[in-house]
C-alpha atoms as a PDB file:
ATOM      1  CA  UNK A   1     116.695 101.376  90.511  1.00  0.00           C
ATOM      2  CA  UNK A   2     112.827 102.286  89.150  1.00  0.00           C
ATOM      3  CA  UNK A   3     112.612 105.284  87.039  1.00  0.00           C
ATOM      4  CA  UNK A   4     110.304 107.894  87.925  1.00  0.00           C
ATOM      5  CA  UNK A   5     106.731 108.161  86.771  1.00  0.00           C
ATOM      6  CA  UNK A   6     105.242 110.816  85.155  1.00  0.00           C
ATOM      7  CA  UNK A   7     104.274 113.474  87.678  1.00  0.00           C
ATOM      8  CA  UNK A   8      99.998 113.332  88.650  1.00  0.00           C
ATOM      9  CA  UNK A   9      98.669 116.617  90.457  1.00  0.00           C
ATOM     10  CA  UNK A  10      96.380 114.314  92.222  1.00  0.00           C
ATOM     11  CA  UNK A  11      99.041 112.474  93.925  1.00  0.00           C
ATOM     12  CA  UNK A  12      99.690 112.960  97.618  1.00  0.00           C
ATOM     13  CA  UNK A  13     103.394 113.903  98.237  1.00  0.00           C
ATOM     14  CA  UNK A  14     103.322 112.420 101.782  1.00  0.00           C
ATOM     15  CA  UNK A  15     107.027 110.682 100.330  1.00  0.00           C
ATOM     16  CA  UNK A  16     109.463 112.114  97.893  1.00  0.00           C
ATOM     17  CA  UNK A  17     112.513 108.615  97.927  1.00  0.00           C
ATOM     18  CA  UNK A  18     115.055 108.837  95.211  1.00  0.00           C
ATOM     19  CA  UNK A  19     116.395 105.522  96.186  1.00  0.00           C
ATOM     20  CA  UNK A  20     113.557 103.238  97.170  1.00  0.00           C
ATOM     21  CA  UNK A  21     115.849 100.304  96.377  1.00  0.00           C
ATOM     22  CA  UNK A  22     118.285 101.822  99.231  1.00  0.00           C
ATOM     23  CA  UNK A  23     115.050 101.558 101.352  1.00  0.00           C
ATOM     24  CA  UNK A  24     114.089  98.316 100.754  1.00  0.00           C
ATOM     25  CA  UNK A  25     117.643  97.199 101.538  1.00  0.00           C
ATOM     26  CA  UNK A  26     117.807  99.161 104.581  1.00  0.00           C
ATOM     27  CA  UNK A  27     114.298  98.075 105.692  1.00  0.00           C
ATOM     28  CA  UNK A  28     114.920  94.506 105.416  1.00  0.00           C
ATOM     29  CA  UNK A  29     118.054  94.918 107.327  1.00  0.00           C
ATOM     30  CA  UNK A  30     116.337  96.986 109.901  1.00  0.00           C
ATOM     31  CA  UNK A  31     118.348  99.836 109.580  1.00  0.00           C
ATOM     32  CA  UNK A  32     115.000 102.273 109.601  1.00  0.00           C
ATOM     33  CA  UNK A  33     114.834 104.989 112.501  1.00  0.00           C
ATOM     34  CA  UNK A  34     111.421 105.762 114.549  1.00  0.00           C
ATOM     35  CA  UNK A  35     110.744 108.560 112.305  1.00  0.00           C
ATOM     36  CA  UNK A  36     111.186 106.663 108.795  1.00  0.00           C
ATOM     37  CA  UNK A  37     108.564 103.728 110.771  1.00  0.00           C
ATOM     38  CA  UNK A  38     106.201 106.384 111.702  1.00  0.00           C
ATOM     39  CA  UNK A  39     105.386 107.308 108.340  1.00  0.00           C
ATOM     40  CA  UNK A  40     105.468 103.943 106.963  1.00  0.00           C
ATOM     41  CA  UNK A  41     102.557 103.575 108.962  1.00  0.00           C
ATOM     42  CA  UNK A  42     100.578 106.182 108.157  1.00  0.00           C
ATOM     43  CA  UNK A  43      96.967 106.552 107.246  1.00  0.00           C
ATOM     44  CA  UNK A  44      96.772 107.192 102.974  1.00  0.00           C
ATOM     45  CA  UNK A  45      93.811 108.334 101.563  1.00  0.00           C
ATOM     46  CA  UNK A  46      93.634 106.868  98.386  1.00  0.00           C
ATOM     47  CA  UNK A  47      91.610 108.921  95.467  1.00  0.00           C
ATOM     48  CA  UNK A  48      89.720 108.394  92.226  1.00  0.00           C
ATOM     49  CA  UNK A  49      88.009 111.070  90.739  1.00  0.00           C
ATOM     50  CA  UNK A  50      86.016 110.997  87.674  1.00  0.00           C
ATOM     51  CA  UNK A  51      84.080 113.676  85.861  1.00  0.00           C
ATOM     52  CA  UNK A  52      81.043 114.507  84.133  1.00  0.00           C
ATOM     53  CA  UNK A  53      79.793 117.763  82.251  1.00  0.00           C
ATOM     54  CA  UNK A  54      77.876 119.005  85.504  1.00  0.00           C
ATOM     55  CA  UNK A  55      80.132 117.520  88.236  1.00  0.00           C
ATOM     56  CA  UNK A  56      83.314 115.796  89.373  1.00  0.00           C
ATOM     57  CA  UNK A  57      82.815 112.597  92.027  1.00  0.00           C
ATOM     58  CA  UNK A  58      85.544 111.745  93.995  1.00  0.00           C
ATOM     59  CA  UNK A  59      86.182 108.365  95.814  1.00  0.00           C
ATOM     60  CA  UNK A  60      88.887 108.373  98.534  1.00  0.00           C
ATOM     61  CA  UNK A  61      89.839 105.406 100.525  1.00  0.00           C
ATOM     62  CA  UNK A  62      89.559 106.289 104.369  1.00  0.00           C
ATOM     63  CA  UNK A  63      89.670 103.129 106.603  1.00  0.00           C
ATOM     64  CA  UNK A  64      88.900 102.550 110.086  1.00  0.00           C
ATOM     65  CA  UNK A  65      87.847 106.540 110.826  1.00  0.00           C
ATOM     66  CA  UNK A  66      84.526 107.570 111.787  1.00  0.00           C
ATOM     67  CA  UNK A  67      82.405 109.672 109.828  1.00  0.00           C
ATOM     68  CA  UNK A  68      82.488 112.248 112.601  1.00  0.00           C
ATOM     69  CA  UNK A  69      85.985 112.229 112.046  1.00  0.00           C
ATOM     70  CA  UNK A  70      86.032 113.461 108.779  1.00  0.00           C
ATOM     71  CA  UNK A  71      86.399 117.340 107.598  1.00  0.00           C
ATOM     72  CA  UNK A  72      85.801 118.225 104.390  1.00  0.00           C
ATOM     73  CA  UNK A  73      86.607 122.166 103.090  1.00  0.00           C
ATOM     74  CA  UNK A  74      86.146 123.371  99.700  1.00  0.00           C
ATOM     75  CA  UNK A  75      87.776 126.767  98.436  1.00  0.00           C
ATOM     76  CA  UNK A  76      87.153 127.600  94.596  1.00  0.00           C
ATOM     77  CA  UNK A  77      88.292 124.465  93.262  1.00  0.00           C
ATOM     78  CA  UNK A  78      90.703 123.306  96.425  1.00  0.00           C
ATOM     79  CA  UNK A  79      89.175 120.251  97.947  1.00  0.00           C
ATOM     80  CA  UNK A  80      90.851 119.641 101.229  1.00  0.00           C
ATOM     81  CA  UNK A  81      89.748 116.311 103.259  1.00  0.00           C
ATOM     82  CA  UNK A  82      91.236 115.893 106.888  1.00  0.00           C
ATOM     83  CA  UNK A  83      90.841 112.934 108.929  1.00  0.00           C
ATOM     84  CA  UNK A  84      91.694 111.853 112.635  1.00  0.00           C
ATOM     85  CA  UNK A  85      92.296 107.585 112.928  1.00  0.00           C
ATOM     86  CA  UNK A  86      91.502 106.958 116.684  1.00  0.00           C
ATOM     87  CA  UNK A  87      92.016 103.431 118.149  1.00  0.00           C
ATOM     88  CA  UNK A  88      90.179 102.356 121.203  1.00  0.00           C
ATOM     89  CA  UNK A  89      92.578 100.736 123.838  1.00  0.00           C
ATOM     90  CA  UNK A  90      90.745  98.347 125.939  1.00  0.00           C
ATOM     91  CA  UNK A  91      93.072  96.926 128.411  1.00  0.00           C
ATOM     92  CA  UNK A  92      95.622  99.621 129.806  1.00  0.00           C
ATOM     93  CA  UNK A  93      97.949  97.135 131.773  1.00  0.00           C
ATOM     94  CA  UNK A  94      98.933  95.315 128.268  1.00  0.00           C
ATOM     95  CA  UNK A  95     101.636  95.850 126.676  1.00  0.00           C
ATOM     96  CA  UNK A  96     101.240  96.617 122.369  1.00  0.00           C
ATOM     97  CA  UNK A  97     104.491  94.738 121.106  1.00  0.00           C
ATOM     98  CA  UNK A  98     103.772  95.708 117.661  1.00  0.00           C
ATOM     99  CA  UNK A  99     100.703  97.534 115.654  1.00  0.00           C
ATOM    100  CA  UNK A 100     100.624  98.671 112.192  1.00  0.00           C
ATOM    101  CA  UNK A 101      96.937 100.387 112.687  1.00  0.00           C
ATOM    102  CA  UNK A 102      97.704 103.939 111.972  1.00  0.00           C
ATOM    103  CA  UNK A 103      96.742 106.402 114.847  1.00  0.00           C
ATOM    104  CA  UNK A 104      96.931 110.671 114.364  1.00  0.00           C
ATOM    105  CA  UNK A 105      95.284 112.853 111.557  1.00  0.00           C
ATOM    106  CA  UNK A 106      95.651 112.395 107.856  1.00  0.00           C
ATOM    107  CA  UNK A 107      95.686 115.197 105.544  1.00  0.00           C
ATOM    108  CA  UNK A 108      94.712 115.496 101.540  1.00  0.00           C
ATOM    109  CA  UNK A 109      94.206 118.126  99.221  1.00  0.00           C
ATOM    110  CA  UNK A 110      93.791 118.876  95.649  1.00  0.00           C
ATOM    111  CA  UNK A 111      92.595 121.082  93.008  1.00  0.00           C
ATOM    112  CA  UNK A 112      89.856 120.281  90.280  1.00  0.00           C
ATOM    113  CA  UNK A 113      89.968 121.764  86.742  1.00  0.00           C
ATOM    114  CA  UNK A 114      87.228 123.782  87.643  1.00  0.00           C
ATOM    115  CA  UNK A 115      85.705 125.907  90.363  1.00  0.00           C
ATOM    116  CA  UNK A 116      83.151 123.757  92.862  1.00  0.00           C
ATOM    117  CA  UNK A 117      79.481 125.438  93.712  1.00  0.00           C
ATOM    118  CA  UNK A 118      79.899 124.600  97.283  1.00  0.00           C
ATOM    119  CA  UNK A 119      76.474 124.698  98.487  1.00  0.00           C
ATOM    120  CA  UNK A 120      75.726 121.938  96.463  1.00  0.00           C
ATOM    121  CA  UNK A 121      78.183 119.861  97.228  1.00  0.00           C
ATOM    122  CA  UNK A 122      77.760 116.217  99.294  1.00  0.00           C
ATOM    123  CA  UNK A 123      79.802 113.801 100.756  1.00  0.00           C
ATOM    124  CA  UNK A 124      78.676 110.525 101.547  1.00  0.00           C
ATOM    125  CA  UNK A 125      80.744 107.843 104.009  1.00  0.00           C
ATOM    126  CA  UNK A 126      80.556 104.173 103.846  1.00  0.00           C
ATOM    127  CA  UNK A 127      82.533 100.962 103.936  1.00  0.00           C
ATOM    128  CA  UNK A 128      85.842 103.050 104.394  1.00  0.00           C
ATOM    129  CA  UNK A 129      84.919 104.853 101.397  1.00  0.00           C
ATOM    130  CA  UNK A 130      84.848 108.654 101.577  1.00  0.00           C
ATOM    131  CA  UNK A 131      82.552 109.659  97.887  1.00  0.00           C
ATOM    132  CA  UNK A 132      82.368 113.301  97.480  1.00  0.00           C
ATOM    133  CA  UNK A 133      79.724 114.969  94.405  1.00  0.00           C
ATOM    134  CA  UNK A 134      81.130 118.034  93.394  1.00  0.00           C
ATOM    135  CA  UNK A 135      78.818 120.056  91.016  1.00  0.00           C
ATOM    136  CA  UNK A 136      81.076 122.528  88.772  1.00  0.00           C
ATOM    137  CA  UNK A 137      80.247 126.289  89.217  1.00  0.00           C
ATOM    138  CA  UNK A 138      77.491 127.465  86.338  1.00  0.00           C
ATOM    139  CA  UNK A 139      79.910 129.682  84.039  1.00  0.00           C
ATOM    140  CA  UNK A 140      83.416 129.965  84.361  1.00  0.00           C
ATOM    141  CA  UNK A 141      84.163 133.385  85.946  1.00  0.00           C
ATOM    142  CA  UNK A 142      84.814 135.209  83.154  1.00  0.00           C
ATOM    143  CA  UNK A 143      82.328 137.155  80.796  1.00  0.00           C
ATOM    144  CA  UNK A 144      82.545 139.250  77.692  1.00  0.00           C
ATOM    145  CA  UNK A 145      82.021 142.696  78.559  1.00  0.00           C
ATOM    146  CA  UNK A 146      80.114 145.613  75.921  1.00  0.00           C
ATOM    147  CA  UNK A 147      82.091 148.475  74.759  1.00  0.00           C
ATOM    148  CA  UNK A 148      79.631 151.267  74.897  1.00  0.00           C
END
């Protein structure tokens, strides 16, 4: 049985498994259900995210989705990044006898150290790469106020 890792804020939590040895035994035996296949499949957005004294930059993996497809939403310092995989079917009258292409919506967010001046924010999409330039807010928020 692994041990667990240190916890990593960044981390998506799309899978909490105590026993990923049980799994593996199960999985090679077949003994997984439609649901526990269904998110074995699923689309995982990756992330790296590195940071400078002006800005954070953020690389997240997002294959085979459009650009179109992509919503990005900033709050303060939440970065939220939603994005719908769509397959094109060509030929209705065959029959798929197995896929592992993920097809639905895939959802990641995170916070940042420090607050995000939105307006000056860009995203960029290429190569399945999603690369996001997040310039901190000037200040922090907080100011020392004059007793008069």
């Amino acid at each position: 049985m692994t041990l667990p890792t240190r916890w990593n804020p960044f981390r998506q939590n799309s899978r909490f498994d105590l026993f990923p040895d049980l799994d593996d035994l199960a999985r090679s035996i077949g003994m997984r259900g439609p649901l526990a296949r269904q998110y074995e499949h699923m689309l995982e957005m990756r992330m790296d995210v590195t940071e400078d004294s002006k800005s954070y930059r953020v690389l997240l993996d997002v294959p085979g989705v459009k650009k179109e497809d992509i919503d990005i939403s900033i709050d303060g310092n939440q970065v939220t990044v939603t994005a719908e995989a769509k397959r094109e079917r060509t030929h209705e009258q065959e029959k798929e006898i197995y896929s592992e292409r993920y097809e639905g919506q895939a959802y990641r967010s995170f916070s940042l150290p420090a607050d995000i001046d939105g307006s000056k924010a860009e995203a960029h999409y290429d190569g399945g790469v999603l690369r996001l330039d997040l310039p901190k807010k000037a200040g922090n928020g907080s100011r020392k106020l004059p007793v008069n």
